[in-house]
PDB file of N, CA and C in Angstrom:
ATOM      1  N   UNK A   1     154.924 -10.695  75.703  1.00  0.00           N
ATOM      2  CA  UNK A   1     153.552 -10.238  75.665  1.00  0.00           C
ATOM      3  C   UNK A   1     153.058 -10.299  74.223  1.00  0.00           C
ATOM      4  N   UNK A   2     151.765 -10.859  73.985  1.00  0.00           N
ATOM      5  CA  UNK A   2     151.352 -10.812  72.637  1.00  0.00           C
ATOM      6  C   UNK A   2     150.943  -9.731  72.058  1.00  0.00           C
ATOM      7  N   UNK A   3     150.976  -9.406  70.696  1.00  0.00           N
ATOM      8  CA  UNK A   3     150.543  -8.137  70.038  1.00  0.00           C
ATOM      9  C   UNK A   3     149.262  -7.832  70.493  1.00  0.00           C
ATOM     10  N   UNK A   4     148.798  -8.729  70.394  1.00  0.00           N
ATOM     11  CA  UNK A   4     146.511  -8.438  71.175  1.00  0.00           C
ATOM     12  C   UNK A   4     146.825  -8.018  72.709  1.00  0.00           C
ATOM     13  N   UNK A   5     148.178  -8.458  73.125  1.00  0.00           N
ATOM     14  CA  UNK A   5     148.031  -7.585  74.858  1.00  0.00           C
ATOM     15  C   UNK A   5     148.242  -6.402  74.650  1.00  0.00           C
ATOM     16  N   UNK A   6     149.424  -6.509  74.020  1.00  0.00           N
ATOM     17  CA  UNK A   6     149.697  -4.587  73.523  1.00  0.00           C
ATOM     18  C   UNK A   6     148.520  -4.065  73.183  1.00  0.00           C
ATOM     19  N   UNK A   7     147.847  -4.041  72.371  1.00  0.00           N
ATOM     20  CA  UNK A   7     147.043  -3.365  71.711  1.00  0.00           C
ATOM     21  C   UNK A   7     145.761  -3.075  72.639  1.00  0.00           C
ATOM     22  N   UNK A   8     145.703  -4.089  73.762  1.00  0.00           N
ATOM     23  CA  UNK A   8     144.423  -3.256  74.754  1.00  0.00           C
ATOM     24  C   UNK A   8     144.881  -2.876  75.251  1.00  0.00           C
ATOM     25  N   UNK A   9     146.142  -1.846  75.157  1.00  0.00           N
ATOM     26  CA  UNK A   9     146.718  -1.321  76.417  1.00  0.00           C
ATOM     27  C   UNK A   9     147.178  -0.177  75.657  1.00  0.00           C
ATOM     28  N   UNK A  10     146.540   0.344  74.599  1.00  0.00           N
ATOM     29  CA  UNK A  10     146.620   1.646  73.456  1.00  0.00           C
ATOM     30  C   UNK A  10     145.078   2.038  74.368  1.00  0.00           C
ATOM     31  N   UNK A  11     145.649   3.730  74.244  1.00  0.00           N
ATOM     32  CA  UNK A  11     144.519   5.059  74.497  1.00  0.00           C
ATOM     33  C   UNK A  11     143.485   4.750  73.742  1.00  0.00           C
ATOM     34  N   UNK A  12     142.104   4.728  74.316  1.00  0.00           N
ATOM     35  CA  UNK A  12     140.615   4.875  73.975  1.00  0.00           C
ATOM     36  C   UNK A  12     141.025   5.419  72.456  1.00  0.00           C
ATOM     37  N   UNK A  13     140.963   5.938  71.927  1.00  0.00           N
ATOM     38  CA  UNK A  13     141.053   6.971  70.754  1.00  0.00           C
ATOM     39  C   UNK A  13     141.859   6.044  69.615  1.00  0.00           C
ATOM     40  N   UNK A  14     142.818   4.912  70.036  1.00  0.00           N
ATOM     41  CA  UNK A  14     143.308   4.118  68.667  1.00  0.00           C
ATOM     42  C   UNK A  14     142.281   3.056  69.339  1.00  0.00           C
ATOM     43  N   UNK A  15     142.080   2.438  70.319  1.00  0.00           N
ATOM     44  CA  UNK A  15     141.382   0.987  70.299  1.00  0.00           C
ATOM     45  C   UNK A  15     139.799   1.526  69.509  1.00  0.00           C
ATOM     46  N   UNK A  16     139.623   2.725  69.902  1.00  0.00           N
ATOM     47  CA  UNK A  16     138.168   2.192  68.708  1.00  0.00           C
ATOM     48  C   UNK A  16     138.956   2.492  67.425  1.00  0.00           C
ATOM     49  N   UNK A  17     139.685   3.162  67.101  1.00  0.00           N
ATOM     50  CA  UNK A  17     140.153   2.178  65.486  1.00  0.00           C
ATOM     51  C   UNK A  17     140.285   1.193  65.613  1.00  0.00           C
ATOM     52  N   UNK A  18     140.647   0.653  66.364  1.00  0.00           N
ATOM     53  CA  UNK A  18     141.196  -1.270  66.151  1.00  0.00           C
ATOM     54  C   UNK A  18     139.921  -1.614  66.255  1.00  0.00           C
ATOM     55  N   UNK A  19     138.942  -1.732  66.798  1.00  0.00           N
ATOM     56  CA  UNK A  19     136.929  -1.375  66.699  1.00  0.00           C
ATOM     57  C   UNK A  19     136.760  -1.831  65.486  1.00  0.00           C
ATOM     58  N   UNK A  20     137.599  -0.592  64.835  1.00  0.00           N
ATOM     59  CA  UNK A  20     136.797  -0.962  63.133  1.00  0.00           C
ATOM     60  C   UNK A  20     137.415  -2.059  62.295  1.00  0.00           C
ATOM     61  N   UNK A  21     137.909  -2.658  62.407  1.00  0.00           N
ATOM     62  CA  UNK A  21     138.419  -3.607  61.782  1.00  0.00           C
ATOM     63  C   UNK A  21     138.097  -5.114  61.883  1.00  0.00           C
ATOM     64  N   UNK A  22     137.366  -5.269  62.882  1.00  0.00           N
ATOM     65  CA  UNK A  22     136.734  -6.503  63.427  1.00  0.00           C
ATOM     66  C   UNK A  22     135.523  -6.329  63.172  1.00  0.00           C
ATOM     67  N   UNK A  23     134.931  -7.113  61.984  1.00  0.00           N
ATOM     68  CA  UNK A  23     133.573  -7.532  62.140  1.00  0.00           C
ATOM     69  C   UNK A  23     133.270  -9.040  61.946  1.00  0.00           C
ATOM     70  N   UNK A  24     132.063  -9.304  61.131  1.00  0.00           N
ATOM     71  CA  UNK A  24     131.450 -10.788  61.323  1.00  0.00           C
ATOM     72  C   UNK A  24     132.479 -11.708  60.565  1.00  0.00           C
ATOM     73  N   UNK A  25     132.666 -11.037  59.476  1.00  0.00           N
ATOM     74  CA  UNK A  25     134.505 -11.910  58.579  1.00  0.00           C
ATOM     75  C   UNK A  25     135.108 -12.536  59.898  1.00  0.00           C
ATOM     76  N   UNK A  26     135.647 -11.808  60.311  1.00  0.00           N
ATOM     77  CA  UNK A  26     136.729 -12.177  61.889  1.00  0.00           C
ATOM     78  C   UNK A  26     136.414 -11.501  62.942  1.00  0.00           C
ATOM     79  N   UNK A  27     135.373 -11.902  63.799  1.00  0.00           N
ATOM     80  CA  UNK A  27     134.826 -10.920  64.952  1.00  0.00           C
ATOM     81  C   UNK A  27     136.140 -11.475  65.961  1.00  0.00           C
ATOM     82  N   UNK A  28     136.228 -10.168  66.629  1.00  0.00           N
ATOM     83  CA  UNK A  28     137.409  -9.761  67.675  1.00  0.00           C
ATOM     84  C   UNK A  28     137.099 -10.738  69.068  1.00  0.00           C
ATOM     85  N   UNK A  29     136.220 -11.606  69.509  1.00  0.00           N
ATOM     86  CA  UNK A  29     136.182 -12.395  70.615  1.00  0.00           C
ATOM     87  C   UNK A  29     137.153 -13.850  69.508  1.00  0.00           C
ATOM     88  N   UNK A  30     136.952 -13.687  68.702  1.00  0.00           N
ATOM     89  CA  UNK A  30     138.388 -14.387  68.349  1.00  0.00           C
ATOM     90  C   UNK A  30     140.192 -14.145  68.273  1.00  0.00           C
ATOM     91  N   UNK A  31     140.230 -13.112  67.943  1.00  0.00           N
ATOM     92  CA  UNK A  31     141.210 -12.656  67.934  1.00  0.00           C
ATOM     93  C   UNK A  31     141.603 -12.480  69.577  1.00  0.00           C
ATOM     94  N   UNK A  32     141.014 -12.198  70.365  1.00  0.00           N
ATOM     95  CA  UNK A  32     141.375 -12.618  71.362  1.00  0.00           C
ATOM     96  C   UNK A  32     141.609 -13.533  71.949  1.00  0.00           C
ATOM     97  N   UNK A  33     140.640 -14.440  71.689  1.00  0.00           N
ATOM     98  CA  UNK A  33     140.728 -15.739  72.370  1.00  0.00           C
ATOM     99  C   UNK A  33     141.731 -16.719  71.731  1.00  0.00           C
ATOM    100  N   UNK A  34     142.776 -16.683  70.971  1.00  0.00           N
ATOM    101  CA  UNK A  34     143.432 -16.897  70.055  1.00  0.00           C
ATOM    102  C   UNK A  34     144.583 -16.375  69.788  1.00  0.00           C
ATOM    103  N   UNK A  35     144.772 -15.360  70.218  1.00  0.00           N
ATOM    104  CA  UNK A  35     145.965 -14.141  69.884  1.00  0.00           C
ATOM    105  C   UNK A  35     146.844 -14.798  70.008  1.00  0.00           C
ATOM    106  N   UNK A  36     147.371 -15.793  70.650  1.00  0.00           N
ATOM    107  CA  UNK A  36     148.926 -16.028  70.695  1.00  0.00           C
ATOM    108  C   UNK A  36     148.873 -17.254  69.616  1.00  0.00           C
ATOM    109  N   UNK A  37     148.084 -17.897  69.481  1.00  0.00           N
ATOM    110  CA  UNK A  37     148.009 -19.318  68.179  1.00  0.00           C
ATOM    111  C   UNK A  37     148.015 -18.010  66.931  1.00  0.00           C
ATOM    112  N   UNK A  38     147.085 -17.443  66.568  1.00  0.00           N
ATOM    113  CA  UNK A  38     146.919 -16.538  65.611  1.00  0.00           C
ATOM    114  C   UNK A  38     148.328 -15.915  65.365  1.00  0.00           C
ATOM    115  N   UNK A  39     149.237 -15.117  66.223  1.00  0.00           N
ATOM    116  CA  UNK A  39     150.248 -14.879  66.007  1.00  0.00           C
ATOM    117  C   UNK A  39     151.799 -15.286  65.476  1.00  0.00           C
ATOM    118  N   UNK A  40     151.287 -16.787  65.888  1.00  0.00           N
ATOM    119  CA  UNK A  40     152.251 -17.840  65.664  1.00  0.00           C
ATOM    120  C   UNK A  40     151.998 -18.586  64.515  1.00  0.00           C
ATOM    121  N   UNK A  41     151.284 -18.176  63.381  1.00  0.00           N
ATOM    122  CA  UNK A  41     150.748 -18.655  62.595  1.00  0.00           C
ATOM    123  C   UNK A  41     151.939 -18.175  60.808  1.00  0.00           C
ATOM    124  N   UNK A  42     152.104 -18.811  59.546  1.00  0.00           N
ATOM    125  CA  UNK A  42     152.805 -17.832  59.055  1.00  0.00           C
ATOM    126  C   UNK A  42     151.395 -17.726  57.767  1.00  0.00           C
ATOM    127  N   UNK A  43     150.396 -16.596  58.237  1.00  0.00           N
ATOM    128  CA  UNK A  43     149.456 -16.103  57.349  1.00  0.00           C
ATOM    129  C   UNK A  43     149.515 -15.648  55.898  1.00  0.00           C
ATOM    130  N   UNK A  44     151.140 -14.818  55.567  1.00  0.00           N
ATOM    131  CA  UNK A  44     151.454 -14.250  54.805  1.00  0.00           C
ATOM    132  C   UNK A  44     151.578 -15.431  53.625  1.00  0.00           C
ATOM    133  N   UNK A  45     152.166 -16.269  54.061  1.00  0.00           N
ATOM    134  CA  UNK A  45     152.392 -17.481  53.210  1.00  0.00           C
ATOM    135  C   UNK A  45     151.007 -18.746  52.421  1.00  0.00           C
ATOM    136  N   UNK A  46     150.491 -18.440  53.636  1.00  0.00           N
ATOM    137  CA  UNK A  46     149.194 -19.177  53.535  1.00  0.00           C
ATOM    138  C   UNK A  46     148.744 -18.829  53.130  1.00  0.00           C
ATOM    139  N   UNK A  47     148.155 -17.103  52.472  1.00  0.00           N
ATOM    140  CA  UNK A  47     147.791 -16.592  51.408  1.00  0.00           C
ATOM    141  C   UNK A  47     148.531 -16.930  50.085  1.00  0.00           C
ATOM    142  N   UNK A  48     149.180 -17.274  50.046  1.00  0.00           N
ATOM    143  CA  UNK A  48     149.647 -17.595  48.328  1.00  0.00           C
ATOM    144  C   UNK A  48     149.758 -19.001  48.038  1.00  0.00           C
ATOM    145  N   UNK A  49     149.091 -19.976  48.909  1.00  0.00           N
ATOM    146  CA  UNK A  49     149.367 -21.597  48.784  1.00  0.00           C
ATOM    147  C   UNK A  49     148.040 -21.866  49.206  1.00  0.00           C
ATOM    148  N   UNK A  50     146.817 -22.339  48.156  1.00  0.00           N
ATOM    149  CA  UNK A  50     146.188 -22.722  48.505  1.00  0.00           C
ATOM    150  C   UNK A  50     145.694 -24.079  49.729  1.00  0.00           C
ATOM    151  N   UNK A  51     146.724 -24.913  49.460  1.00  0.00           N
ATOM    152  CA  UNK A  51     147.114 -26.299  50.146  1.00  0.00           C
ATOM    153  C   UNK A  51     147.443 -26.026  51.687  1.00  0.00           C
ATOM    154  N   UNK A  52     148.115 -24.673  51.845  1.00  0.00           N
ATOM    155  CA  UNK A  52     148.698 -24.610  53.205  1.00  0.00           C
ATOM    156  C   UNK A  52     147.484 -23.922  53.729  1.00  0.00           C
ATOM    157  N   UNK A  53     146.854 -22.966  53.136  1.00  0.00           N
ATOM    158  CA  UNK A  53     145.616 -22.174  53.191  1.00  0.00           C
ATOM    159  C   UNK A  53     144.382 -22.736  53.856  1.00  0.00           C
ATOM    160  N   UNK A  54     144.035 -24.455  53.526  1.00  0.00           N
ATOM    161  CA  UNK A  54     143.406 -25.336  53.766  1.00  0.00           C
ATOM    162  C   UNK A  54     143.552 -25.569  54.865  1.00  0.00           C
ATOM    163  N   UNK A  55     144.764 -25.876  55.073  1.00  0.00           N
ATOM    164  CA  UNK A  55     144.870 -26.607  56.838  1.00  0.00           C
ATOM    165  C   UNK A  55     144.988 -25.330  57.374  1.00  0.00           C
ATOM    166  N   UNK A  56     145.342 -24.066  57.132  1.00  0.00           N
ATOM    167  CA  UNK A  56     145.576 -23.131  58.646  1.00  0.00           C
ATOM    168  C   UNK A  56     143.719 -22.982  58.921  1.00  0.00           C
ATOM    169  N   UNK A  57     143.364 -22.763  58.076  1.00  0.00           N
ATOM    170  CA  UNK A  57     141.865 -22.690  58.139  1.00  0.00           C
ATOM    171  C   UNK A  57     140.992 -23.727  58.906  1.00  0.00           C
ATOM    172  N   UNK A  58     141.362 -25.011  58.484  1.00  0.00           N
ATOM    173  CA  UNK A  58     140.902 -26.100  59.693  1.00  0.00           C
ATOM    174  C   UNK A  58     141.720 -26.096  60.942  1.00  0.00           C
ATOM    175  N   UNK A  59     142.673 -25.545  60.866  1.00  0.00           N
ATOM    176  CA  UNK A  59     143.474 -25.727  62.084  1.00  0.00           C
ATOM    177  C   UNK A  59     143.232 -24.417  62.819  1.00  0.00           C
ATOM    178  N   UNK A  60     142.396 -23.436  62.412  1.00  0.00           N
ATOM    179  CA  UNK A  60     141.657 -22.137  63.038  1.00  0.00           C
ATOM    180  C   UNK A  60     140.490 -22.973  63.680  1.00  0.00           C
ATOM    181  N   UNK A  61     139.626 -23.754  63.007  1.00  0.00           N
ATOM    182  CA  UNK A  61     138.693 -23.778  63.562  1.00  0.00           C
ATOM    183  C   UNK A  61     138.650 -25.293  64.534  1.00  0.00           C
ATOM    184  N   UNK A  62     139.875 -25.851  64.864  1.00  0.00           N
ATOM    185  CA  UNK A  62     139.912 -26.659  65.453  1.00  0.00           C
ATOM    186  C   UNK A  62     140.543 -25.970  66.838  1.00  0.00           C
ATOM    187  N   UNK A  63     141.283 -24.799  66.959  1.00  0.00           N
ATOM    188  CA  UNK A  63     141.231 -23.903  68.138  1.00  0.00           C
ATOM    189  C   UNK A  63     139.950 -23.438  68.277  1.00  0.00           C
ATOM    190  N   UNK A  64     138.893 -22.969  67.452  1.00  0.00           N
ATOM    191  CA  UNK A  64     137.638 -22.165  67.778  1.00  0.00           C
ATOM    192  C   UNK A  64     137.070 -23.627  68.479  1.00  0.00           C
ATOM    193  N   UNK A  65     137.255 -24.929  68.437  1.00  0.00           N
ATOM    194  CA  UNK A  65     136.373 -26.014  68.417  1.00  0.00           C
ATOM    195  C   UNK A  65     136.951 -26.033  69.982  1.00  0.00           C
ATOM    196  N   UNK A  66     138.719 -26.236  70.725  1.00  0.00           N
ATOM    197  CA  UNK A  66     138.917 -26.677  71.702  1.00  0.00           C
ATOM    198  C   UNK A  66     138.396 -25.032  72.367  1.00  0.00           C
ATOM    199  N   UNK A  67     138.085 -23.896  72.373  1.00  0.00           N
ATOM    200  CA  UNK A  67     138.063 -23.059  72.881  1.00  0.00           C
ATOM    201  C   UNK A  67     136.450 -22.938  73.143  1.00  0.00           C
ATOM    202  N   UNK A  68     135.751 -23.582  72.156  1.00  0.00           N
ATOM    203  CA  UNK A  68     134.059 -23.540  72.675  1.00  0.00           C
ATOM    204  C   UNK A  68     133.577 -24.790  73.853  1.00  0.00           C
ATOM    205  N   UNK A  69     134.781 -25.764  73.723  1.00  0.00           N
ATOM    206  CA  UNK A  69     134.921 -26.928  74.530  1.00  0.00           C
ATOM    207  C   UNK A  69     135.116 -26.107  75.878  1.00  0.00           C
ATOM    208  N   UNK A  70     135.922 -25.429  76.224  1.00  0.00           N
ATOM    209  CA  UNK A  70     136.156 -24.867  77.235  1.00  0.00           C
ATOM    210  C   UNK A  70     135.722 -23.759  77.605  1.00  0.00           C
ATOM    211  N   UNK A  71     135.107 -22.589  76.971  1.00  0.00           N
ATOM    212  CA  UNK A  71     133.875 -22.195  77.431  1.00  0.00           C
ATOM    213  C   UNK A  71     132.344 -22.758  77.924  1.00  0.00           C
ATOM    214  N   UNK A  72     131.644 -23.717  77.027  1.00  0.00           N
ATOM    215  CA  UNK A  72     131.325 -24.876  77.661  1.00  0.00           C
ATOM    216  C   UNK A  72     131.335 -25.401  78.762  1.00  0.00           C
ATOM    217  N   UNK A  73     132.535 -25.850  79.300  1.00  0.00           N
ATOM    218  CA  UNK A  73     132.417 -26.339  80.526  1.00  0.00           C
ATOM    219  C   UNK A  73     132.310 -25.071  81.857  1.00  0.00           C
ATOM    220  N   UNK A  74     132.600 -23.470  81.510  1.00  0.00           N
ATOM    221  CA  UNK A  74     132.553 -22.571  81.972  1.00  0.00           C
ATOM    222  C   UNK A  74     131.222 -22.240  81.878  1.00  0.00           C
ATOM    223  N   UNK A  75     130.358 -22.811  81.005  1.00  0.00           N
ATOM    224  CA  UNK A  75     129.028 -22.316  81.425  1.00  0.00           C
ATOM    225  C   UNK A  75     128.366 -20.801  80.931  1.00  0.00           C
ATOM    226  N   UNK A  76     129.396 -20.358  79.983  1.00  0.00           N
ATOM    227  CA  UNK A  76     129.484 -19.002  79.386  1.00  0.00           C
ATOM    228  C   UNK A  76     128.174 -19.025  78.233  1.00  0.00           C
ATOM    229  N   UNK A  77     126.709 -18.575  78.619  1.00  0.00           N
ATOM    230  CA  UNK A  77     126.397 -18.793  77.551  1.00  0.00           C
ATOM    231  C   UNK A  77     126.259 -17.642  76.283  1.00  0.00           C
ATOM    232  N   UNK A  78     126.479 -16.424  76.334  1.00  0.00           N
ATOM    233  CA  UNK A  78     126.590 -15.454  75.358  1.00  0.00           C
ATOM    234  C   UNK A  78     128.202 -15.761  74.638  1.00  0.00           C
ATOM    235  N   UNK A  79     128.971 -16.327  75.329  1.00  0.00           N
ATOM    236  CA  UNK A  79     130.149 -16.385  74.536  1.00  0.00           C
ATOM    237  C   UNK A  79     129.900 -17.821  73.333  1.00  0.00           C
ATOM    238  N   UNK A  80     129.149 -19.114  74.199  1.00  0.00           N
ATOM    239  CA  UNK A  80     129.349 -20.149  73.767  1.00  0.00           C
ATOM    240  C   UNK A  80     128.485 -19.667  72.214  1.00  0.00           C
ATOM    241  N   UNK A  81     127.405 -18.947  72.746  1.00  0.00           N
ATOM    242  CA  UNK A  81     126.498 -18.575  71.079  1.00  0.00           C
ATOM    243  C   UNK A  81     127.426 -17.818  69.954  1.00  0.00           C
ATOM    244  N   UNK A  82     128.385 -16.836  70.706  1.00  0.00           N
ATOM    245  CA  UNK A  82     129.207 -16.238  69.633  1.00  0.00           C
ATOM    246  C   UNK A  82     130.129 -16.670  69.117  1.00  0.00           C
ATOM    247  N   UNK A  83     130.759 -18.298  69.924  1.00  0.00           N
ATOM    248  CA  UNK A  83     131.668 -19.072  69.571  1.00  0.00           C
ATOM    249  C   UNK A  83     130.844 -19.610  68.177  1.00  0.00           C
ATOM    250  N   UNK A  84     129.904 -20.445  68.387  1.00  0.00           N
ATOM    251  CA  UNK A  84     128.810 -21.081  67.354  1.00  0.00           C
ATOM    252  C   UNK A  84     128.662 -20.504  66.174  1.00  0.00           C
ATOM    253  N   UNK A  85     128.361 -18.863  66.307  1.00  0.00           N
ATOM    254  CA  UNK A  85     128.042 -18.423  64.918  1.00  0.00           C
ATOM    255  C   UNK A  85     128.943 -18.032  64.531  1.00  0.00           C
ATOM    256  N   UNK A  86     130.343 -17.625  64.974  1.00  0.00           N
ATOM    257  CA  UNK A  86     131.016 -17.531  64.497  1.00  0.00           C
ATOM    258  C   UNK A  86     132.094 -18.905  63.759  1.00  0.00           C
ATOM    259  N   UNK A  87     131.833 -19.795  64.182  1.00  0.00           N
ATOM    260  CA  UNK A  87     132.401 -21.155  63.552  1.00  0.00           C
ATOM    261  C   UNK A  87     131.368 -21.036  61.977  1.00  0.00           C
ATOM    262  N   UNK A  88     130.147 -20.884  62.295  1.00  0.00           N
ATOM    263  CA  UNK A  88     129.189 -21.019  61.066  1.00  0.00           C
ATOM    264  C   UNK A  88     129.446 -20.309  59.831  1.00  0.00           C
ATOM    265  N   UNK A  89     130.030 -18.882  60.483  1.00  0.00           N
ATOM    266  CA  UNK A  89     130.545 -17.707  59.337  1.00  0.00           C
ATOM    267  C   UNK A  89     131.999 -18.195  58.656  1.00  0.00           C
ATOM    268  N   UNK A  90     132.723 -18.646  59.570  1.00  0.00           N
ATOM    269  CA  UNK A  90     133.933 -19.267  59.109  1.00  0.00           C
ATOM    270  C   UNK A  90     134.250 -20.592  57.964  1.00  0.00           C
ATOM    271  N   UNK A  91     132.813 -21.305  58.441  1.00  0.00           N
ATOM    272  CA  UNK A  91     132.531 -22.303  57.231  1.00  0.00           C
ATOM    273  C   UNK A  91     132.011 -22.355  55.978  1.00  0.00           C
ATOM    274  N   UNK A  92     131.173 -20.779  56.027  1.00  0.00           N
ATOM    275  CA  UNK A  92     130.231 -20.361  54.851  1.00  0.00           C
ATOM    276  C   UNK A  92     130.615 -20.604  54.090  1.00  0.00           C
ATOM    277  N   UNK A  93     129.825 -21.237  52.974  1.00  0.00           N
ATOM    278  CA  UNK A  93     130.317 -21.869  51.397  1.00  0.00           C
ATOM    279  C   UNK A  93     130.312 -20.346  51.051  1.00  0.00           C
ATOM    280  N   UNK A  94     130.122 -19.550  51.461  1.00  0.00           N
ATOM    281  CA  UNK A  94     129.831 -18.161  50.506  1.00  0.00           C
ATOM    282  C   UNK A  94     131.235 -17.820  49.672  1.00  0.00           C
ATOM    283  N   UNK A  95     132.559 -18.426  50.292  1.00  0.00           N
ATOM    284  CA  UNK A  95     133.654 -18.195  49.478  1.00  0.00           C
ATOM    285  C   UNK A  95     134.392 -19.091  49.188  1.00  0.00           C
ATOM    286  N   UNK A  96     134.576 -19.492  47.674  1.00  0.00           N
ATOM    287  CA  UNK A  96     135.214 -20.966  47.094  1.00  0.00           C
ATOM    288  C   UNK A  96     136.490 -21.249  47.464  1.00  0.00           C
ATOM    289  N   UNK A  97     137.093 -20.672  47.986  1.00  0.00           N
ATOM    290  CA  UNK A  97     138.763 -21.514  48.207  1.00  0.00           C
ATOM    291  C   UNK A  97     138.828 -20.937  50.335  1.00  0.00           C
ATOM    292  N   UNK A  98     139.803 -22.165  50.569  1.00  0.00           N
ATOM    293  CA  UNK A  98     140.258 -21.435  51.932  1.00  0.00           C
ATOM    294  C   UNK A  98     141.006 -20.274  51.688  1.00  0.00           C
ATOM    295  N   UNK A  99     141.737 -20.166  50.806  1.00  0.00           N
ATOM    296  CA  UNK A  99     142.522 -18.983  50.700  1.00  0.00           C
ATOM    297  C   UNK A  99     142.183 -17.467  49.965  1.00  0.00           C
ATOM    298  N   UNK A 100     140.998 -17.817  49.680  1.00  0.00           N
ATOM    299  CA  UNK A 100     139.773 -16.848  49.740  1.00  0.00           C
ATOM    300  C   UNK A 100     139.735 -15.682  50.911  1.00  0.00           C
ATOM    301  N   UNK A 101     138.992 -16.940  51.739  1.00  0.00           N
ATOM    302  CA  UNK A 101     138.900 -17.135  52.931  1.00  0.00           C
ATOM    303  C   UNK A 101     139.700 -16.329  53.777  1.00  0.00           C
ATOM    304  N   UNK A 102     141.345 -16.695  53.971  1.00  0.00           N
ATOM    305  CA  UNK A 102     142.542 -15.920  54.345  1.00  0.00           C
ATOM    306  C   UNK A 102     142.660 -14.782  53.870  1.00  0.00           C
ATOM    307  N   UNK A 103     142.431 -14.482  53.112  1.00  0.00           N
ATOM    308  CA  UNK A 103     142.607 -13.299  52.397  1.00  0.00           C
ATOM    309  C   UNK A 103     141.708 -12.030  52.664  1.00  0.00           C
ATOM    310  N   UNK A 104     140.084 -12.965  52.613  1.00  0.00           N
ATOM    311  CA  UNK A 104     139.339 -11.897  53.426  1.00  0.00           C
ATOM    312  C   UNK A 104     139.861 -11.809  55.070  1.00  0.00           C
ATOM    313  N   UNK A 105     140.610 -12.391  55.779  1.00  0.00           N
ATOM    314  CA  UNK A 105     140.737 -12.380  56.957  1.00  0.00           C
ATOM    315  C   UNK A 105     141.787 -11.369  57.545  1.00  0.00           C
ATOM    316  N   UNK A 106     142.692 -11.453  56.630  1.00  0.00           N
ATOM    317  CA  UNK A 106     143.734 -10.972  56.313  1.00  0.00           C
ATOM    318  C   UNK A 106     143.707  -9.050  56.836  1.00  0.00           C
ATOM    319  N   UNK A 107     142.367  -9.052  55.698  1.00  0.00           N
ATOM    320  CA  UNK A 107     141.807  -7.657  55.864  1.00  0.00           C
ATOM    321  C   UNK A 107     141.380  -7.139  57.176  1.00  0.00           C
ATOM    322  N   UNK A 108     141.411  -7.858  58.367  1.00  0.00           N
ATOM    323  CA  UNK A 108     141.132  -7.912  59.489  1.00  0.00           C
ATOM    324  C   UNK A 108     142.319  -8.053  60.753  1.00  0.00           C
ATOM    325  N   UNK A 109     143.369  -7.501  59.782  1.00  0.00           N
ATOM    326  CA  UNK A 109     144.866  -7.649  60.731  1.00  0.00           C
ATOM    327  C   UNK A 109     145.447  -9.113  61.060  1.00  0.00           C
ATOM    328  N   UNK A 110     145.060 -10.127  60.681  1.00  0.00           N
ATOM    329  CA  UNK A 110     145.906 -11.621  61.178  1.00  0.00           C
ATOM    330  C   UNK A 110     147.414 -11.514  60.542  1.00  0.00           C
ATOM    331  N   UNK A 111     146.891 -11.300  59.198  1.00  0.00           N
ATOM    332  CA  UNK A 111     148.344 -11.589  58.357  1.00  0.00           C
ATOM    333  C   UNK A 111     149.632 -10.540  58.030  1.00  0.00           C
ATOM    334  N   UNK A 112     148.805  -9.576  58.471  1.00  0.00           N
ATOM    335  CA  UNK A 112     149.738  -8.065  58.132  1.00  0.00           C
ATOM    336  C   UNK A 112     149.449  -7.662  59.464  1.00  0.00           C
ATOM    337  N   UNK A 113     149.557  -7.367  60.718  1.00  0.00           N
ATOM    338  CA  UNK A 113     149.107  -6.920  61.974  1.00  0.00           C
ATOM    339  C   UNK A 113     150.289  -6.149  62.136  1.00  0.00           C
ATOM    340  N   UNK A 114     151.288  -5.991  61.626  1.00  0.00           N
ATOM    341  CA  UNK A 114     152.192  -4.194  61.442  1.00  0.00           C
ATOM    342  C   UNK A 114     151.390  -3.460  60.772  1.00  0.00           C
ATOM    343  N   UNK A 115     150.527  -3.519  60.008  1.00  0.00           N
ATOM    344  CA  UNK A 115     149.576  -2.656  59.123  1.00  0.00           C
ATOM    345  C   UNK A 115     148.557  -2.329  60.175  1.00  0.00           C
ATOM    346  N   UNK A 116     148.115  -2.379  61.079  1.00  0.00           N
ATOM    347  CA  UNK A 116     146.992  -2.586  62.109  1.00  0.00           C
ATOM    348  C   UNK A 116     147.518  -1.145  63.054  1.00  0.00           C
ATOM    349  N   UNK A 117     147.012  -0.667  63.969  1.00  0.00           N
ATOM    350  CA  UNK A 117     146.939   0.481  64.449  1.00  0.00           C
ATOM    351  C   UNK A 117     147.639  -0.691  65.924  1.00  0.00           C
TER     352      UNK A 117
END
């Protein structure tokens, strides 16, 4: 079972902590939709290598890319819009390195998720 199954299956009272930790940086219809690629990922590392930092980052949004493909054909349209802007936030020049990037993400439980409630 993946850590994101566990964790919807914590008492009302910790999941809205886990609430707070997901915003527009890494909104949580990703982390779900993703949880087991995300988990299988080695984040910790990819924070200190810019080079490796690069590809987990395209290789995030090339799951966000096959996963809007397949909402898409589901016809989902509030998800397909949150798939969209959230690809857009993920690309923002607003931060110069991918490993920037990771790092702010990081703060959002991917890379440390024993630190996470």
């Amino acid at each position: 079972m993946s850590q994101w199954n566990q964790v919807q299956q914590l008492e009302i009272k910790f999941l809205e902590q886990v609430d707070q930790f997901y915003d527009d940086n890494f909104p949580m219809e990703i982390r779900h939709l993703l949880a087991q690629w995300i988990e299988n990922q080695d984040w910790e590392a990819a924070s200190n290598n810019e080079t490796m930092a690069t590809i987990l980052l395209q290789n995030l949004l090339i799951q966000l890319d096959e996963q809007l493909g397949r909402v898409s054909k589901e016809k989902n349209l509030l998800l397909i819009h949150n798939l969209k802007r959230i690809r857009k936030i993920l690309q923002s020049p607003g931060l110069a390195t991918a490993q920037l990037r990771l790092d702010q993400l990081g703060e959002t439980c991917i890379h440390r998720p024993k630190s996470c409630p």
